[in-house]
N, C-alpha and C. Protein backbone atom coordinates (compact mmCIF):
# COMPACT_ATOMS: atom_id res chain seq x y z
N UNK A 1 207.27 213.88 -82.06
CA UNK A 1 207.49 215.21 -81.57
C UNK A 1 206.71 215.38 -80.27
N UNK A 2 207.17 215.91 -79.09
CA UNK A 2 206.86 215.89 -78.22
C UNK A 2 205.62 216.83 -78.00
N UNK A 3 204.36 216.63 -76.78
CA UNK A 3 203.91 217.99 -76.95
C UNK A 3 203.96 218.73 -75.70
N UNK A 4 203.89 220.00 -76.17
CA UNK A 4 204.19 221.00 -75.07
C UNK A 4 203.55 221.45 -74.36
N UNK A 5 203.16 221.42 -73.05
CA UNK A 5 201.81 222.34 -72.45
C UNK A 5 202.43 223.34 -71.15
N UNK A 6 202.25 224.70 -71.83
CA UNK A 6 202.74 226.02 -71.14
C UNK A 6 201.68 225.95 -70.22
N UNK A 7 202.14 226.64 -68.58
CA UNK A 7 201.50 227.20 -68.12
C UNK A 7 200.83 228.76 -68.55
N UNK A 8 199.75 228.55 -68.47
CA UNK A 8 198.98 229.74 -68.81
C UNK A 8 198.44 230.87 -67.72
N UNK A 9 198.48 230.78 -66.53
CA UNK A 9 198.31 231.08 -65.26
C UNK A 9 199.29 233.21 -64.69
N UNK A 10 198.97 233.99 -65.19
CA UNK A 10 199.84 235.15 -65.40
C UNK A 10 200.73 235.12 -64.31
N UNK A 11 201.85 235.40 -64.96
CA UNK A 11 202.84 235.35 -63.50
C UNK A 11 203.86 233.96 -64.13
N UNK A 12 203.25 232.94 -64.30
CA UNK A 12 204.22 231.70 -64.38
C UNK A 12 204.00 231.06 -65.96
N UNK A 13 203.72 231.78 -66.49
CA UNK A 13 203.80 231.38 -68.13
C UNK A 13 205.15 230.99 -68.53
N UNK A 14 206.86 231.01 -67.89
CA UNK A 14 207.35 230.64 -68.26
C UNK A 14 208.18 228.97 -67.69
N UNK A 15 206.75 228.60 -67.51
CA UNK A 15 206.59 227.09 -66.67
C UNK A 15 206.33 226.41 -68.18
N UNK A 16 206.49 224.97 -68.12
CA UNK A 16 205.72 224.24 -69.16
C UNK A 16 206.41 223.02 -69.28
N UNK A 17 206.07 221.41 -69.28
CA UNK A 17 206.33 220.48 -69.71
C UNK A 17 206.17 219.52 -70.96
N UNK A 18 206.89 219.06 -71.51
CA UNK A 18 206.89 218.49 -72.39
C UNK A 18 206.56 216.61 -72.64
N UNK A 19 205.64 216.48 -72.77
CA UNK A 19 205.40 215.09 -72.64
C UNK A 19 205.60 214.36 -73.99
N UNK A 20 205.81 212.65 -73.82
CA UNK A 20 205.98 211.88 -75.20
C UNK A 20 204.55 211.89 -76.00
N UNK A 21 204.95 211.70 -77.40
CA UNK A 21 203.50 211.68 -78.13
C UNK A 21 203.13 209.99 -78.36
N UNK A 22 203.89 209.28 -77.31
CA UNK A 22 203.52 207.74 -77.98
C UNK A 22 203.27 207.07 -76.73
N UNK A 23 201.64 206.92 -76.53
CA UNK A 23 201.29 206.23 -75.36
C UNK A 23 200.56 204.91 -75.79
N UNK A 24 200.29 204.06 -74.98
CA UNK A 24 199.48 203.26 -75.20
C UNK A 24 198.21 203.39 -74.29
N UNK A 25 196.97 202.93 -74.71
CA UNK A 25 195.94 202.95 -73.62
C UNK A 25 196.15 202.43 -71.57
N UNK A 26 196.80 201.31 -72.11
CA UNK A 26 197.45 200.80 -70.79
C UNK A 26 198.38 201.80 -70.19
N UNK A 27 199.14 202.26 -70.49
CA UNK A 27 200.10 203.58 -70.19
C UNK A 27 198.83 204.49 -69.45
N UNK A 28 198.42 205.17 -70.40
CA UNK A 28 197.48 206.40 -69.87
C UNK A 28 196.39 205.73 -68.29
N UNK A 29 196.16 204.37 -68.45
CA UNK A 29 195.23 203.81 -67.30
C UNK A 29 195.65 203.77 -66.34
N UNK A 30 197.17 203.04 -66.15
CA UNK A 30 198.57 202.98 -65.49
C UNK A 30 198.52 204.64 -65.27
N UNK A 31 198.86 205.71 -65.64
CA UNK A 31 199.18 207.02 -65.07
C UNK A 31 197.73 207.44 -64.42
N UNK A 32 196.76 207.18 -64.62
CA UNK A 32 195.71 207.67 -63.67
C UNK A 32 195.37 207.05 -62.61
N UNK A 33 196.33 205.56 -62.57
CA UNK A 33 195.54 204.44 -61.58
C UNK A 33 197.10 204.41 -60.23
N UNK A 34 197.91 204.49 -60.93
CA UNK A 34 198.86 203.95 -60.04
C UNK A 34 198.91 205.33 -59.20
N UNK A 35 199.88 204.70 -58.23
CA UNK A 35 200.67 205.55 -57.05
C UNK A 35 201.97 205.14 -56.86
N UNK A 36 202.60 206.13 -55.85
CA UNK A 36 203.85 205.57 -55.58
C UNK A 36 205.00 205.69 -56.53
N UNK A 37 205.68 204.83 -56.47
CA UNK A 37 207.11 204.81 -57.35
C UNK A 37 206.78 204.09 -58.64
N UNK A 38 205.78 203.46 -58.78
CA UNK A 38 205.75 203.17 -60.13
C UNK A 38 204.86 204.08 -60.70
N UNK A 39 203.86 205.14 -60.48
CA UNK A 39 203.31 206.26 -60.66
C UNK A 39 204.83 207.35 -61.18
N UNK A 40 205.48 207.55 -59.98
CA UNK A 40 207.08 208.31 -60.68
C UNK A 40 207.71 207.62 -61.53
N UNK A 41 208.10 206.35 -62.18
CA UNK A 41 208.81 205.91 -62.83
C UNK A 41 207.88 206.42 -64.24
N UNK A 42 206.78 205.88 -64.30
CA UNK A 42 205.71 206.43 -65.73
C UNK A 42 205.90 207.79 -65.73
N UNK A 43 205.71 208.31 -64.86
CA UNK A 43 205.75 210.18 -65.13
C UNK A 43 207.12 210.40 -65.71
N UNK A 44 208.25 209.79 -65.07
CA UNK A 44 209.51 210.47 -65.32
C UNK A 44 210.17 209.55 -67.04
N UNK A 45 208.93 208.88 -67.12
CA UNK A 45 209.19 207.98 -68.59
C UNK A 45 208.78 208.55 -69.74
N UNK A 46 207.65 209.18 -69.39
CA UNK A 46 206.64 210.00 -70.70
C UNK A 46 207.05 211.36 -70.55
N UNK A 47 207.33 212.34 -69.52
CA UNK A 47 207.49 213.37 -69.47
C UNK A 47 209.20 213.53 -70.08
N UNK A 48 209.07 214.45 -71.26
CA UNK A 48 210.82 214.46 -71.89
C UNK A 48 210.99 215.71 -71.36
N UNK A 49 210.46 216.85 -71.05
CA UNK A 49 211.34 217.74 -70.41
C UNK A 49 210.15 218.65 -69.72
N UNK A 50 211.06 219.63 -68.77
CA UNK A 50 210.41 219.87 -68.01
C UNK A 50 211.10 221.41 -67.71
N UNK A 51 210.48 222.58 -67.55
CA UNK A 51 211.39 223.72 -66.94
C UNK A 51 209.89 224.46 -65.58
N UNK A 52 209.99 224.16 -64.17
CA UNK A 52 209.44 224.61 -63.64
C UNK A 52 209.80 225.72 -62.80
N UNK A 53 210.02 226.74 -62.33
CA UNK A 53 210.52 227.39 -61.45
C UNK A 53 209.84 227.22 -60.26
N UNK A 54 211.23 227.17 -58.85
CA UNK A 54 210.47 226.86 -57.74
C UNK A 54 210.74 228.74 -57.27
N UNK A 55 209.95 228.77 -56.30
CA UNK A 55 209.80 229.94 -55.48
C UNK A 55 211.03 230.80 -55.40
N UNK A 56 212.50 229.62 -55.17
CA UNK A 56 213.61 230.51 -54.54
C UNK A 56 214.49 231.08 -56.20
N UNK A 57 213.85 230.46 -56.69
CA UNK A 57 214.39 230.81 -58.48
C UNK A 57 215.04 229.72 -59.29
N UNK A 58 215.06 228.64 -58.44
CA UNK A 58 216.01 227.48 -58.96
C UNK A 58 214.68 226.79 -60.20
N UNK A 59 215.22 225.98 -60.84
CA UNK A 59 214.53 225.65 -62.02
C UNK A 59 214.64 224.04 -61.86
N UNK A 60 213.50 223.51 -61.96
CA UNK A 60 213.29 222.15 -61.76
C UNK A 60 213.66 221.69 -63.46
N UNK A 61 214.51 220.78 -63.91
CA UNK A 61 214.64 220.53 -65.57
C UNK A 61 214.41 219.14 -65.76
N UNK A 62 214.65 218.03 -64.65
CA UNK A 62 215.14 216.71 -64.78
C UNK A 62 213.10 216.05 -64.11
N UNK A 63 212.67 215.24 -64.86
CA UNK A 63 211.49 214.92 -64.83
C UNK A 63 211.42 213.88 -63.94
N UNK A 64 212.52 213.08 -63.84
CA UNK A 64 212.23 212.05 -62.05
C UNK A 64 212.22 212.94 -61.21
N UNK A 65 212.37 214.48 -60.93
CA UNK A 65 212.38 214.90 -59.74
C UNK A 65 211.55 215.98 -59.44
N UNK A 66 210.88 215.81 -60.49
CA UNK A 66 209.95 217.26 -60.89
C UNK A 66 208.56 216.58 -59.31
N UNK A 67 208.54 215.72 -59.59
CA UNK A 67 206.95 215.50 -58.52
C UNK A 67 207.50 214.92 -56.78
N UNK A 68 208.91 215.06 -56.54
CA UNK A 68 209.68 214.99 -55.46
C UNK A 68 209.42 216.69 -55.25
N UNK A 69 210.05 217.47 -56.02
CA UNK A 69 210.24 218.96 -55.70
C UNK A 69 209.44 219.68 -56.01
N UNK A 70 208.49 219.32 -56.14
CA UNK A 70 207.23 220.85 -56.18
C UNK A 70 206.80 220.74 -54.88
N UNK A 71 207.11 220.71 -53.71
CA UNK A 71 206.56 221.13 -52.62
C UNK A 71 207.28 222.83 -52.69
N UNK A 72 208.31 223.10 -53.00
CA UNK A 72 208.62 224.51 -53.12
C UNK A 72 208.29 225.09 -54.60
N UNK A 73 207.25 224.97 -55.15
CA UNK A 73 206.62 225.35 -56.54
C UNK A 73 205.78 226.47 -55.87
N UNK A 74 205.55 227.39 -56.42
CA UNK A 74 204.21 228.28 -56.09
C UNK A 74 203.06 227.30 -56.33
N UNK A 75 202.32 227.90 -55.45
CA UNK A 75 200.64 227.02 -55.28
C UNK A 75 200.08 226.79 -56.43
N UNK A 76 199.99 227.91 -57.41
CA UNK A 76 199.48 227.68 -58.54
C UNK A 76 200.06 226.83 -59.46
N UNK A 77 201.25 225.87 -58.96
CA UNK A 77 201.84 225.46 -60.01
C UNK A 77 201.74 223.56 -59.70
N UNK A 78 201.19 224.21 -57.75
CA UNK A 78 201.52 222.35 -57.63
C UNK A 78 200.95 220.87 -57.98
N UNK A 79 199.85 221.40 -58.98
CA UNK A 79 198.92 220.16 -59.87
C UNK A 79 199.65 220.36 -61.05
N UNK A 80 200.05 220.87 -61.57
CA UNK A 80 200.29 221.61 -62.97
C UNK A 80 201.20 220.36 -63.70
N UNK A 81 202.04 219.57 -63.24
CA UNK A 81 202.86 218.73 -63.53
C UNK A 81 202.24 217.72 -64.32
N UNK A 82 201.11 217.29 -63.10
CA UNK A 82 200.18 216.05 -63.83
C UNK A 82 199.13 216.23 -64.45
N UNK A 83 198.59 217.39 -64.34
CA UNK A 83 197.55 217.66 -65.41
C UNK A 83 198.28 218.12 -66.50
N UNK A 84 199.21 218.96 -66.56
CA UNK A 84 199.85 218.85 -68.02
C UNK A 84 200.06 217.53 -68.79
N UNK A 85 200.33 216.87 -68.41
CA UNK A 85 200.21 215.23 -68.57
C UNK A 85 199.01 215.14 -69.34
N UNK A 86 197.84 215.18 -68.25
CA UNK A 86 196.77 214.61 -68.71
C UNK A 86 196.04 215.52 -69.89
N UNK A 87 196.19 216.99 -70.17
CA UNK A 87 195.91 217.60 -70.95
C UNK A 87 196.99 217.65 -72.35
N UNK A 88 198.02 216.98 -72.27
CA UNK A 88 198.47 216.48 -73.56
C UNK A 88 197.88 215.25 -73.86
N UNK A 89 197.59 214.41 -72.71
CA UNK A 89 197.23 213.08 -73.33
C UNK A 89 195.49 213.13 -74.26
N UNK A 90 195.08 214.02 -73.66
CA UNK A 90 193.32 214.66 -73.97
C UNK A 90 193.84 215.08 -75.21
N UNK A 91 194.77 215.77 -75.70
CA UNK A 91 195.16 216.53 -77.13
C UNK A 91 195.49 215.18 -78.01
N UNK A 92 196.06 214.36 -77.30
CA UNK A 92 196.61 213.06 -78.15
C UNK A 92 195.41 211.84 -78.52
N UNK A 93 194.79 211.84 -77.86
CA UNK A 93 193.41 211.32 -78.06
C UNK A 93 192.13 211.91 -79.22
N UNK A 94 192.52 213.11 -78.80
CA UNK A 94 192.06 213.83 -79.96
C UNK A 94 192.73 213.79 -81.43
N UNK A 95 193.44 213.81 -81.26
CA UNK A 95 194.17 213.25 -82.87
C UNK A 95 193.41 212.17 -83.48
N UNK A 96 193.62 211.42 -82.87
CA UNK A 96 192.46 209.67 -83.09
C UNK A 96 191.34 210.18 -84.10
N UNK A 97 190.35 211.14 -83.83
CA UNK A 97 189.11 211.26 -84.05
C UNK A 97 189.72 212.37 -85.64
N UNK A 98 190.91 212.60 -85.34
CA UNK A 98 191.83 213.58 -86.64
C UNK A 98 191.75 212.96 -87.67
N UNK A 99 192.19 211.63 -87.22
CA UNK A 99 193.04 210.51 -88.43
C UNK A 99 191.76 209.74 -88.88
N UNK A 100 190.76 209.82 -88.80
CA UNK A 100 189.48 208.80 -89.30
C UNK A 100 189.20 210.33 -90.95
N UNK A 101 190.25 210.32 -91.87
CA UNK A 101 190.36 211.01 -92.83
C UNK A 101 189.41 209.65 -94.00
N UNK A 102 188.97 210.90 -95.01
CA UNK A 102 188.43 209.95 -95.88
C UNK A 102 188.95 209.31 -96.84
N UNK A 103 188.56 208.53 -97.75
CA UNK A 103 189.58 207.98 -98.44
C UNK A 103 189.51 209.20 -99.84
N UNK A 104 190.57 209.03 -100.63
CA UNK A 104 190.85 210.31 -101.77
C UNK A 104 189.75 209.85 -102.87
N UNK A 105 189.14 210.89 -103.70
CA UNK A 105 188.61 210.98 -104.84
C UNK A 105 187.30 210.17 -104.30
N UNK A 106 187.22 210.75 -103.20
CA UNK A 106 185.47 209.87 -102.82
C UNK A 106 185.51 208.76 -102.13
N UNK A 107 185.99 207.86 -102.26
CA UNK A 107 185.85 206.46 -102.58
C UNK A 107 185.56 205.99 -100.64
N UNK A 108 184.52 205.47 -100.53
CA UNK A 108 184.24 205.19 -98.94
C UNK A 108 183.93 206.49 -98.42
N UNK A 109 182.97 207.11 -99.27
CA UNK A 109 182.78 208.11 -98.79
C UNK A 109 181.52 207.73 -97.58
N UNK A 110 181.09 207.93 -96.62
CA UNK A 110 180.00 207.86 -96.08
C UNK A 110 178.16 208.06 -96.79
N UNK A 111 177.46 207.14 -97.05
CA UNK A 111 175.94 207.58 -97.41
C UNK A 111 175.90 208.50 -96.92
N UNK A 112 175.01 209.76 -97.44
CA UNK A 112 174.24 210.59 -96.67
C UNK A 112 172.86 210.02 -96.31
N UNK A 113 172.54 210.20 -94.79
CA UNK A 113 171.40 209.40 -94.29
C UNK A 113 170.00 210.86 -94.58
N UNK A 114 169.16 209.71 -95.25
CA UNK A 114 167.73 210.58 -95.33
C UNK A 114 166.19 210.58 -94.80
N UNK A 115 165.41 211.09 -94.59
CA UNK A 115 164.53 210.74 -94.07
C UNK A 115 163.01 210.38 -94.94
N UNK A 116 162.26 209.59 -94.86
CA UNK A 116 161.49 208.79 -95.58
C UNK A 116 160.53 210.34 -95.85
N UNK A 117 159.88 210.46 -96.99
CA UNK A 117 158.92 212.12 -96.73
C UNK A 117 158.10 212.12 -96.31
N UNK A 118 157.59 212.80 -95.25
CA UNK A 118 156.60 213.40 -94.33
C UNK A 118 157.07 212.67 -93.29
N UNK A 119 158.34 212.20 -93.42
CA UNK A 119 158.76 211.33 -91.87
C UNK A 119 159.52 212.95 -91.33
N UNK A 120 160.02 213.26 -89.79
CA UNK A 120 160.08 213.88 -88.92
C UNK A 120 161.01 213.39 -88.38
N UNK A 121 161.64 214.25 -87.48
CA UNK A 121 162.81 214.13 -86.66
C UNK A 121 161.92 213.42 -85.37
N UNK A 122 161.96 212.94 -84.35
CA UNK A 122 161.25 212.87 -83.18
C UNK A 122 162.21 214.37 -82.49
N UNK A 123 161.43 214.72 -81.84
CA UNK A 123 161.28 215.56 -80.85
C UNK A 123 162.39 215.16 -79.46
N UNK A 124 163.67 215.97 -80.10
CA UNK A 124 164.24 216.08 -78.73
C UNK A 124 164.14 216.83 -77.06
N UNK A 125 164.73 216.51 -76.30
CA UNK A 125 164.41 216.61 -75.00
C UNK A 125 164.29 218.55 -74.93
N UNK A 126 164.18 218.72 -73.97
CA UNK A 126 164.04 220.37 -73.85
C UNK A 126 162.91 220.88 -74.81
């Protein structure tokens, strides 16, 4: 299922792209590292849909052309493409740390760690 990230920005809340939920690490390194046309080919690969409005009212829908045509996007909108990107991929990463679930009826449950008595925390900074 894809995920969705609305613009939140008043005025253009009815902006928002839809990116794939299945990346690989290499993928995500590849979208922060590259440029160029193979930078657009990844964007227009992971991104499944897209509804941006440009200035004159026309609606950007097709995701190879979404980072060609935001030069007529309102200002507030002209990062918005690729950080939506990167703020689904931050949500998808976060899942990771979701799925480390425990096992049922206890079992691998983690020790609780204790401290020896009259032993002390050391003294953190501040």
């Amino acid at each position: 299922m894809p995920v969705r990230v609305s613009c939140s920005t008043e005025g253009l809340e009815e902006n928002w792209i839809e990116v794939t939920e299945v990346w690989t690490r290499r993928e995500l390194t590849d979208f922060m590292t590259q440029k160029g046309q193979p930078f657009l080919d990844l964007f227009a690969a992971k991104v499944t849909a897209v509804h941006l409005v440009r200035m004159d009212g026309t609606v950007l829908t097709d995701p190879a052309n979404v980072l060609l045509g935001r030069d007529e996007l309102d200002l507030r909108l002209f990062r918005f493409p690729v950080s939506a990107v990167l703020e689904a991929t931050d949500y998808l990463l976060g899942l990771g740390e979701a799925n480390k679930l425990l096992s049922p009826d206890g079992a691998g449950l983690a020790a609780k760690t204790t401290r020896a008595p009259g032993k002390t925390a050391p003294a953190g900074p501040g």
